[in-house]
Protein backbone atom coordinates (compact mmCIF):
# COMPACT_ATOMS: atom_id res chain seq x y z
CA UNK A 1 -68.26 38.05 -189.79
CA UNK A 2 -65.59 35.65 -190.81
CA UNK A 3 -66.00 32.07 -189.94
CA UNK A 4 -63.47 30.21 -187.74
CA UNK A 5 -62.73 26.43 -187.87
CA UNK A 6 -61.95 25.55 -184.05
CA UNK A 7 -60.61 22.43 -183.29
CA UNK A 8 -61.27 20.23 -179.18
CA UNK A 9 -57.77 21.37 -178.36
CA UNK A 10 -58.34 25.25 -178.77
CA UNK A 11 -62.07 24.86 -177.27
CA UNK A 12 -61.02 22.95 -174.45
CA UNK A 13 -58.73 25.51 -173.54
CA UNK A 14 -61.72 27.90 -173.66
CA UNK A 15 -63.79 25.18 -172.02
CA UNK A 16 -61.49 24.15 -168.77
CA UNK A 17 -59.76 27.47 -168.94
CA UNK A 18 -56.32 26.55 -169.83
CA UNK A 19 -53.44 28.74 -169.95
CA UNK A 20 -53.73 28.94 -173.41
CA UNK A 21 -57.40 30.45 -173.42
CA UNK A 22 -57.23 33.88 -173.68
CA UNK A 23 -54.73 33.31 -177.35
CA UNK A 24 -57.50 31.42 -178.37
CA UNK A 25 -59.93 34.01 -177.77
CA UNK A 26 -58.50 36.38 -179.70
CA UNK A 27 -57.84 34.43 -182.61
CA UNK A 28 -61.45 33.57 -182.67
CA UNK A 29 -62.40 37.11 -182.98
CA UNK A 30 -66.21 36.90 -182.65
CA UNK A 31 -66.15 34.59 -185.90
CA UNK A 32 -68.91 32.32 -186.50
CA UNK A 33 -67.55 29.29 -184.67
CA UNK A 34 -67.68 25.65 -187.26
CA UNK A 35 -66.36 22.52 -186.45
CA UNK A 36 -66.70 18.36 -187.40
CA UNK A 37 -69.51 17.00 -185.97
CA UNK A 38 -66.87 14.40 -183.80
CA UNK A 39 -65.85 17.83 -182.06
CA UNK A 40 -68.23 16.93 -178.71
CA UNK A 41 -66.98 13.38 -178.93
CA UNK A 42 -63.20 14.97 -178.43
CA UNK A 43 -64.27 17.12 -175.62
CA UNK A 44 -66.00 14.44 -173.94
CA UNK A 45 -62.64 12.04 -174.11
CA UNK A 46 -60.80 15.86 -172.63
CA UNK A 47 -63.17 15.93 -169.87
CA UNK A 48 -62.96 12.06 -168.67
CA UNK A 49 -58.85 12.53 -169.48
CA UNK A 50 -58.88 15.55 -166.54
CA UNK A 51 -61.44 14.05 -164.56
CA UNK A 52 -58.64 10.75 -164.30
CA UNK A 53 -56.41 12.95 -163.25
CA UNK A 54 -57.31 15.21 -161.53
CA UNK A 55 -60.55 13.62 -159.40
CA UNK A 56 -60.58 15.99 -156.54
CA UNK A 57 -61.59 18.74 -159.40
CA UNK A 58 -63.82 16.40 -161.07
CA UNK A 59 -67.06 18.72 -160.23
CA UNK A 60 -65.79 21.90 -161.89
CA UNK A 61 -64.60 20.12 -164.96
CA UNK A 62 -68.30 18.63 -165.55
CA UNK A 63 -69.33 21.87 -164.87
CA UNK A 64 -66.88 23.25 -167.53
CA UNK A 65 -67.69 20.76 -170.03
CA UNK A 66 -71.42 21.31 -169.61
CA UNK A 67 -70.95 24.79 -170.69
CA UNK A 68 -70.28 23.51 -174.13
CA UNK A 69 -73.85 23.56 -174.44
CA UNK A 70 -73.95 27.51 -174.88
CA UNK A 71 -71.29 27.84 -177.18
CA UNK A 72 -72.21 28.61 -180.51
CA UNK A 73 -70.28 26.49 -182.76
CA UNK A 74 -71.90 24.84 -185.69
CA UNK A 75 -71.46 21.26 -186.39
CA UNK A 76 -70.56 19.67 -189.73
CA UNK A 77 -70.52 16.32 -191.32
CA UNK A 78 -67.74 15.58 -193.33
CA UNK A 79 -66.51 13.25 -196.07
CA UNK A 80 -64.67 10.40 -194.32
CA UNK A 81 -63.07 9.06 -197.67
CA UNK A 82 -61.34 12.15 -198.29
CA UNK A 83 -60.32 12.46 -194.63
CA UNK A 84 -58.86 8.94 -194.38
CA UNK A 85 -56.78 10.31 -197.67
CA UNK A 86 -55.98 13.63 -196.14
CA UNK A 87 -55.09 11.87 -193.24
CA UNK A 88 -52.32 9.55 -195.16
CA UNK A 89 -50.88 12.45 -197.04
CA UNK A 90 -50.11 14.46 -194.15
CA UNK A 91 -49.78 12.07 -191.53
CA UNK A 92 -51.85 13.89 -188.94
CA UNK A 93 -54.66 11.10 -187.22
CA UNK A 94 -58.39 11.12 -188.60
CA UNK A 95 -59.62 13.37 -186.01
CA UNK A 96 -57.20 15.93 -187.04
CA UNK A 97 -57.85 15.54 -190.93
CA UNK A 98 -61.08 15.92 -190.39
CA UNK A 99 -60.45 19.88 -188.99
CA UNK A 100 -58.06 20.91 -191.64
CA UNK A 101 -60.34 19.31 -194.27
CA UNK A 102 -62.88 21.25 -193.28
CA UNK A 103 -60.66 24.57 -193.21
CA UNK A 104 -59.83 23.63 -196.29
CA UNK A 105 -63.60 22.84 -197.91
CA UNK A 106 -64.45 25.98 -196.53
CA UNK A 107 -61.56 28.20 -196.85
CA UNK A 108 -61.81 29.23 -193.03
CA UNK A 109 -58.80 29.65 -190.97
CA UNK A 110 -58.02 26.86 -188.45
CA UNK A 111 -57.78 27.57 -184.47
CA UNK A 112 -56.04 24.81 -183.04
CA UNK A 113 -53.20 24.35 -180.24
CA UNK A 114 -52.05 21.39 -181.66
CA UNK A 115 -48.45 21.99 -183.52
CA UNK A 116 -48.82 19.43 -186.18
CA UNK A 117 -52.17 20.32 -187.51
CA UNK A 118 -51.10 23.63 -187.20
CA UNK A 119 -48.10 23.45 -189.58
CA UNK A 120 -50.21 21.63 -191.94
CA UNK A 121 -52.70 24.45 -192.01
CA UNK A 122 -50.37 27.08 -192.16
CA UNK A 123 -48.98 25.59 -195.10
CA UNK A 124 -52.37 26.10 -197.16
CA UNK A 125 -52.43 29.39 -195.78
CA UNK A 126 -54.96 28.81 -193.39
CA UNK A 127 -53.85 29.88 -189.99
CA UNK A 128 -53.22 33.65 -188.87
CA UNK A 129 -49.60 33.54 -187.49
């Protein structure tokens, strides 16, 4: 089974079931899920963004986040010098360095909705178009 680096932006569509859910699905594939250890951090900032607003569904998008819990995705550390450096040549923030850098350590393809990280996969040949 191939492994999948999945960034907050394609797991919070999964997560809060977001139009954009069901592509991510099937890009995911039954991989092995990995992602940066900040990854929960990210989903917690998602969760307090839609609970701001949107407070009358505040209730079903705790619920949504706590179902991060069951979702197999492995957690890795990274190396923060070569992120901050990644970061600079590509112009994409930390957070999002920190996703392709770990596509890239590991040579598994990157799930993300996010356009910019995206292209910058895709041109290491690490997306699936």
């Amino acid at each position: 089974m191939p492994d999948r680096v999945i960034d907050a932006s394609a797991l919070a569509a999964v997560l809060f079931e977001e139009d954009e859910s069901e592509l991510v699905v099937q890009r995911l594939g039954g991989a092995r899920l990995i992602a940066p250890d900040l990854i929960d951090y990210e989903l917690a900032n998602v969760c307090w963004l839609k609970c701001r607003r949107h407070p009358e569904q505040r209730a079903r998008l705790v619920a949504s986040f706590r179902l991060r819990s069951r979702l197999k995705v492995h957690t890795s550390g990274v190396d923060h010098v070569a992120i901050a450096v990644l970061a600079l040549e590509t112009g994409l923030t930390a957070n999002d360095a920190s996703y392709l850098w770990l596509a890239m350590q590991t040579g598994a393809k990157l799930v993300t909705l996010d356009r910019a990280l995206s292209r910058q996969a895709a041109s290491r040949g690490l997306t699936e178009v």
